[in-house]
C-alpha atoms as a PDB file:
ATOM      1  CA  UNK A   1      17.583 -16.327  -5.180  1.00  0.00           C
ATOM      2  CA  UNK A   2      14.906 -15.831  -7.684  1.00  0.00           C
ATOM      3  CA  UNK A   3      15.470 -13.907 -10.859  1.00  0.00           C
ATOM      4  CA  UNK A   4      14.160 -10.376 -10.640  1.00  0.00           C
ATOM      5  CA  UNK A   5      11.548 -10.776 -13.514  1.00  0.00           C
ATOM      6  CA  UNK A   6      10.182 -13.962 -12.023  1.00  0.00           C
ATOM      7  CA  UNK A   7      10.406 -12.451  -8.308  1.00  0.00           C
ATOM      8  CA  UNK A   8       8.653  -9.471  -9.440  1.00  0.00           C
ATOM      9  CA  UNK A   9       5.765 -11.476 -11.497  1.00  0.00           C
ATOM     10  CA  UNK A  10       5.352 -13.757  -8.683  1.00  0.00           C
ATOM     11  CA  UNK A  11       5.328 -10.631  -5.560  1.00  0.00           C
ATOM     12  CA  UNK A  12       3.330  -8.752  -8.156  1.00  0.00           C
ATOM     13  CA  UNK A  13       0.763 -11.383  -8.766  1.00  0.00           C
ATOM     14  CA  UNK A  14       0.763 -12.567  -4.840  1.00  0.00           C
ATOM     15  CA  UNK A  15      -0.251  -9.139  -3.378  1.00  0.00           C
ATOM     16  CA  UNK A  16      -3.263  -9.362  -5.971  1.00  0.00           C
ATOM     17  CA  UNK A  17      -4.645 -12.409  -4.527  1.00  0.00           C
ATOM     18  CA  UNK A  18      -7.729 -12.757  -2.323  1.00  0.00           C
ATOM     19  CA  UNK A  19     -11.002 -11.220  -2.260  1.00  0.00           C
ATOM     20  CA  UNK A  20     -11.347  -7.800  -2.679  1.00  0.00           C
ATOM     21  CA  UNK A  21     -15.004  -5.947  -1.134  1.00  0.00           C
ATOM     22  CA  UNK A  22     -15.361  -2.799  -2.416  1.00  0.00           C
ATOM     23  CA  UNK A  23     -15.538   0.518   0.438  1.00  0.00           C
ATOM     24  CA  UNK A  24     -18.279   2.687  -1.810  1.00  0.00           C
ATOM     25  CA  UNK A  25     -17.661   5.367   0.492  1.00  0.00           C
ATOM     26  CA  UNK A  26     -14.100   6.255  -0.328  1.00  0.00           C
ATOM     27  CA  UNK A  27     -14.883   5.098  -4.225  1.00  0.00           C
ATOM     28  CA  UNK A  28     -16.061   7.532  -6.963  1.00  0.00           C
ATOM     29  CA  UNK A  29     -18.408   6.813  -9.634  1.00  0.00           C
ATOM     30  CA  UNK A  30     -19.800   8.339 -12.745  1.00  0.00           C
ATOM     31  CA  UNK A  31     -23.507   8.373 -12.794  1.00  0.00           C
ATOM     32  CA  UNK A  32     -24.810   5.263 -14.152  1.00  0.00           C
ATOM     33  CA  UNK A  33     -21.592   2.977 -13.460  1.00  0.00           C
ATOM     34  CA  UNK A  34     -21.331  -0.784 -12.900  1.00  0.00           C
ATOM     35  CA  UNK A  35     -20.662  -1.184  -9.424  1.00  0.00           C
ATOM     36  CA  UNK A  36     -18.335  -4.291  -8.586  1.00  0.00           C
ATOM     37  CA  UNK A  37     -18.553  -5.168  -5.048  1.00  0.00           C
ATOM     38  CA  UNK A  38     -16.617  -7.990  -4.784  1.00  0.00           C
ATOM     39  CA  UNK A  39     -13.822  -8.899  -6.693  1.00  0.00           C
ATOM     40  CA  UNK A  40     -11.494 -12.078  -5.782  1.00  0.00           C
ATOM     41  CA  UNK A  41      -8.228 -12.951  -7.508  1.00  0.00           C
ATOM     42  CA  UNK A  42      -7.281 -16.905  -7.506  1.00  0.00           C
ATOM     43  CA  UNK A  43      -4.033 -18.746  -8.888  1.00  0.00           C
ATOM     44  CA  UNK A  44      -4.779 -21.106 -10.935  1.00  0.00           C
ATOM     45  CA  UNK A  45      -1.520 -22.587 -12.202  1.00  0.00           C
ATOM     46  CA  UNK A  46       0.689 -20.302 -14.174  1.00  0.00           C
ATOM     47  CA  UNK A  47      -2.642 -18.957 -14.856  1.00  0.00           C
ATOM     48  CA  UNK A  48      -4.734 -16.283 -12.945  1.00  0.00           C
ATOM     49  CA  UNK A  49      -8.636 -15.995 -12.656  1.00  0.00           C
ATOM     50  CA  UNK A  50     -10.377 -12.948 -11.840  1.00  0.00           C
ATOM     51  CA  UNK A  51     -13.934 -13.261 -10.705  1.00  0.00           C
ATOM     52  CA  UNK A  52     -15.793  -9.672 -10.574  1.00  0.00           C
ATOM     53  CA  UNK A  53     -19.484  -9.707  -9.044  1.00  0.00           C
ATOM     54  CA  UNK A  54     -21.667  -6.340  -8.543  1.00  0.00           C
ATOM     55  CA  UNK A  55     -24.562  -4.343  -9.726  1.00  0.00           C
ATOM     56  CA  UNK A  56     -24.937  -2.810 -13.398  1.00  0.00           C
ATOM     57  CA  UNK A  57     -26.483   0.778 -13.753  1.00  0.00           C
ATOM     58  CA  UNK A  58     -29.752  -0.686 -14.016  1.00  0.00           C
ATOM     59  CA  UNK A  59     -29.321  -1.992 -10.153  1.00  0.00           C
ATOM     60  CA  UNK A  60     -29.336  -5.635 -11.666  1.00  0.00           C
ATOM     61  CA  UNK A  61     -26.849  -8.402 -10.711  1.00  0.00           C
ATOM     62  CA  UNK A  62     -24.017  -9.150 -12.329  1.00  0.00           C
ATOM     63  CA  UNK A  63     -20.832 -11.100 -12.672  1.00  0.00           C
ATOM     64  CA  UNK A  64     -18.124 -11.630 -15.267  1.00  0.00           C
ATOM     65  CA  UNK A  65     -15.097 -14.154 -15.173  1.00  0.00           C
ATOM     66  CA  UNK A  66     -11.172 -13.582 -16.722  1.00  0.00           C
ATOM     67  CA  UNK A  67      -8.691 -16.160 -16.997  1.00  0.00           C
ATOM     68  CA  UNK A  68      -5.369 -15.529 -18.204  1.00  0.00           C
ATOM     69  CA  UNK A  69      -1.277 -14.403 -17.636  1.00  0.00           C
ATOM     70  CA  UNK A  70      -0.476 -10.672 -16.771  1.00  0.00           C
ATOM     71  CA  UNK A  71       2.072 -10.965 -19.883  1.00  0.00           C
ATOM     72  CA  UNK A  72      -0.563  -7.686 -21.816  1.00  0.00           C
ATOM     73  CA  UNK A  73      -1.953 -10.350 -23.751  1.00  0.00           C
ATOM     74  CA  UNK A  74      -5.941 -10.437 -24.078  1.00  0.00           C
ATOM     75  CA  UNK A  75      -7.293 -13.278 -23.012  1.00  0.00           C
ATOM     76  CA  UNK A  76     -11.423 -14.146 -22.550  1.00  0.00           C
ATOM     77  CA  UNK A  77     -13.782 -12.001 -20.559  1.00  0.00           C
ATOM     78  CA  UNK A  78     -16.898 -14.523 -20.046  1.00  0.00           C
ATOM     79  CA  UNK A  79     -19.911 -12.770 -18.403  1.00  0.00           C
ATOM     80  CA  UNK A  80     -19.771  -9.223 -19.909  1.00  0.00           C
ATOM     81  CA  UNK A  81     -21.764  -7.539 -22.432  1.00  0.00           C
ATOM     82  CA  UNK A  82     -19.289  -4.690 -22.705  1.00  0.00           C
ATOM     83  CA  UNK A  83     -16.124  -6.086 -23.198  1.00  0.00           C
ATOM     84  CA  UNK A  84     -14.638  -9.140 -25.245  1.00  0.00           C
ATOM     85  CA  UNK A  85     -11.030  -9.581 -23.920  1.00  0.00           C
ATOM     86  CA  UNK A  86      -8.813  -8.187 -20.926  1.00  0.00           C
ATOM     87  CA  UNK A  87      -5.071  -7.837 -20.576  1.00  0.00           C
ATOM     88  CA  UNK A  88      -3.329  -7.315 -17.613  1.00  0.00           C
ATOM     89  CA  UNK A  89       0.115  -6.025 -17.579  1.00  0.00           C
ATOM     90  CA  UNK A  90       2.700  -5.531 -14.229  1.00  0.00           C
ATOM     91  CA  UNK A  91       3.542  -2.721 -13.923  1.00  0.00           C
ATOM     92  CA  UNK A  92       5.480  -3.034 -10.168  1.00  0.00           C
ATOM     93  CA  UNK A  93       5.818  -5.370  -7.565  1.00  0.00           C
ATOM     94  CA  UNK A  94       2.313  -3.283  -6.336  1.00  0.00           C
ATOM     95  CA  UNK A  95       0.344  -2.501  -9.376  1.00  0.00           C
ATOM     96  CA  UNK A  96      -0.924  -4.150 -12.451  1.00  0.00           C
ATOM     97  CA  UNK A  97      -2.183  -2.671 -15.835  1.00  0.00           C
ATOM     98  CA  UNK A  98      -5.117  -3.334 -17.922  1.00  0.00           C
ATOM     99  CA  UNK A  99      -7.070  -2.906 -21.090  1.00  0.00           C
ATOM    100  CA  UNK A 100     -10.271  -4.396 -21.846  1.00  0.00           C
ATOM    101  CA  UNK A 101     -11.880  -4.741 -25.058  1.00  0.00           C
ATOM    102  CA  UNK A 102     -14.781  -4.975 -27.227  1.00  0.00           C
ATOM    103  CA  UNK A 103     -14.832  -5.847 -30.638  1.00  0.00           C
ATOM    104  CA  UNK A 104     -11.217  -5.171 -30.894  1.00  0.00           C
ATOM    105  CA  UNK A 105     -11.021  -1.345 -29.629  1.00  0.00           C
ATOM    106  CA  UNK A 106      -9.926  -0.762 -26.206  1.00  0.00           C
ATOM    107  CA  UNK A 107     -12.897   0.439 -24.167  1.00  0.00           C
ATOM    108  CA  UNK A 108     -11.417   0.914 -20.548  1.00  0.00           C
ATOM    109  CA  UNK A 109      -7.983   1.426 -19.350  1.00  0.00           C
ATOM    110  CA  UNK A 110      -6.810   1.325 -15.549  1.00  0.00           C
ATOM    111  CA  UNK A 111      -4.406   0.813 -12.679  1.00  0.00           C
ATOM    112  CA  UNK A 112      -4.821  -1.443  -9.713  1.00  0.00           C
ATOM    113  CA  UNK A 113      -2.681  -0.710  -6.772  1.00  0.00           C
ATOM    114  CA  UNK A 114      -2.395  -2.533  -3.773  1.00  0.00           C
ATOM    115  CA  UNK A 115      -1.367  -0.526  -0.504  1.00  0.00           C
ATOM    116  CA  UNK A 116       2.097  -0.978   0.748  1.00  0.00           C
ATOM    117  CA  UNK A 117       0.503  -3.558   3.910  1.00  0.00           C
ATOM    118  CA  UNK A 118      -1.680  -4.971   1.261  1.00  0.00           C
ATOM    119  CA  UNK A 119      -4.710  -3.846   2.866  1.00  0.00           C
ATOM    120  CA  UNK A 120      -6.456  -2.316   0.224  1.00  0.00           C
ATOM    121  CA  UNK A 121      -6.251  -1.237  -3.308  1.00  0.00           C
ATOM    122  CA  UNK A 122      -7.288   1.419  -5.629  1.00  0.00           C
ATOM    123  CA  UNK A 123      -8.913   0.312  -9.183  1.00  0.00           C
ATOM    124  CA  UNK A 124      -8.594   3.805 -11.032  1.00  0.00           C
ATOM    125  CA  UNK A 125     -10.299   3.178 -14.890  1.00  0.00           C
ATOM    126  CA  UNK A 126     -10.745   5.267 -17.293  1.00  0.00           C
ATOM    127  CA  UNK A 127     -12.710   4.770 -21.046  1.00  0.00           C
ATOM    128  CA  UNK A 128     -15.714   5.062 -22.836  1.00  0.00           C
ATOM    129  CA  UNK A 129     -19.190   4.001 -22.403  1.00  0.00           C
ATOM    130  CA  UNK A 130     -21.338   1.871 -24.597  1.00  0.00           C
ATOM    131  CA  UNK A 131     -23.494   5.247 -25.566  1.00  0.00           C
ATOM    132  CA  UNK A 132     -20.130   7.132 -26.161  1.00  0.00           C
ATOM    133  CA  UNK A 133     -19.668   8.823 -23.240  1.00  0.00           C
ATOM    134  CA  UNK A 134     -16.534   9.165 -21.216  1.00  0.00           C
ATOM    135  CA  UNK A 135     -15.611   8.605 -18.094  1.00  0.00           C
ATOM    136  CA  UNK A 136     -13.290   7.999 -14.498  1.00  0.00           C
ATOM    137  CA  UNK A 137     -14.248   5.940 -11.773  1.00  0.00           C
ATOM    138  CA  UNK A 138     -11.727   5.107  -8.324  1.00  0.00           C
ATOM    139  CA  UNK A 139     -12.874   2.310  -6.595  1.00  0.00           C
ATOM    140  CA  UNK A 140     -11.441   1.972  -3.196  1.00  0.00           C
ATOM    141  CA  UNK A 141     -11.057  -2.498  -2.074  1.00  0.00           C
ATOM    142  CA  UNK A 142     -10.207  -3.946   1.299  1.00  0.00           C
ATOM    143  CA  UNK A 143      -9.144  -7.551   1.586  1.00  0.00           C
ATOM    144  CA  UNK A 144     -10.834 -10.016   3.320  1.00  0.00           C
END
């Protein structure tokens, strides 16, 4: 039997795994939002690394790289303009926390939450722009 806090990091972590292609018809966006399309989520050890690939507002490409624990601490973001760090917290054996940062200040807070068959998964965020402005965005994943 494994002990709840390690069964519930390692269910928690497991049903984030794969790659994730994002359904823009069921996701909403505030007007000039990066869109990430694809998103994959691969153990790597004790360690997790997040790979996010999409289109900025300007329509260009782009793609940013996390590796780290979902322990809450920050941890690298390599790839992205608007944030320094990101931290990842579990929340339940379904949904994980975050908090990513620039310079310090938190810029963007959200929930991911995989569907009870682990089909899909909602990435609500909320936070602040780099002109100041504020703003919500659901993105809607399905696994592949």
């Amino acid at each position: 039997m494994l002990c709840v806090l390690g069964g519930l990091a390692l269910f928690a972590q497991d049903v984030q795994m794969g790659t994730w292609r994002l359904i823009e018809a069921k996701s909403r966006f505030s007007a000039g939002a990066t869109r990430y399309s694809v998103v994959v989520f691969r153990a790597a050890g004790d360690e997790v690394t997040v790979t996010v690939g999409g289109t900025d507002a300007h329509g260009k490409p782009t793609r940013n790289e996390w590796r780290g624990k979902f322990n809450g601490k920050d941890y690298a973001v390599v790839g992205n303009a608007s944030e320094d760090t990101r931290s990842f917290t579990i929340v339940d054996d379904h949904t994980l926390g975050f908090n990513t940062k620039k310079g310090g200040e938190i810029t963007i807070s959200g929930r991911i939450v995989v569907s009870g068959d682990g089909r899909s998964r909602t990435v609500t965020t909320t936070g602040t722009d780099s002109r100041g402005r504020k703003f919500t965005s659901i993105a809607v994943y399905e696994k592949q």
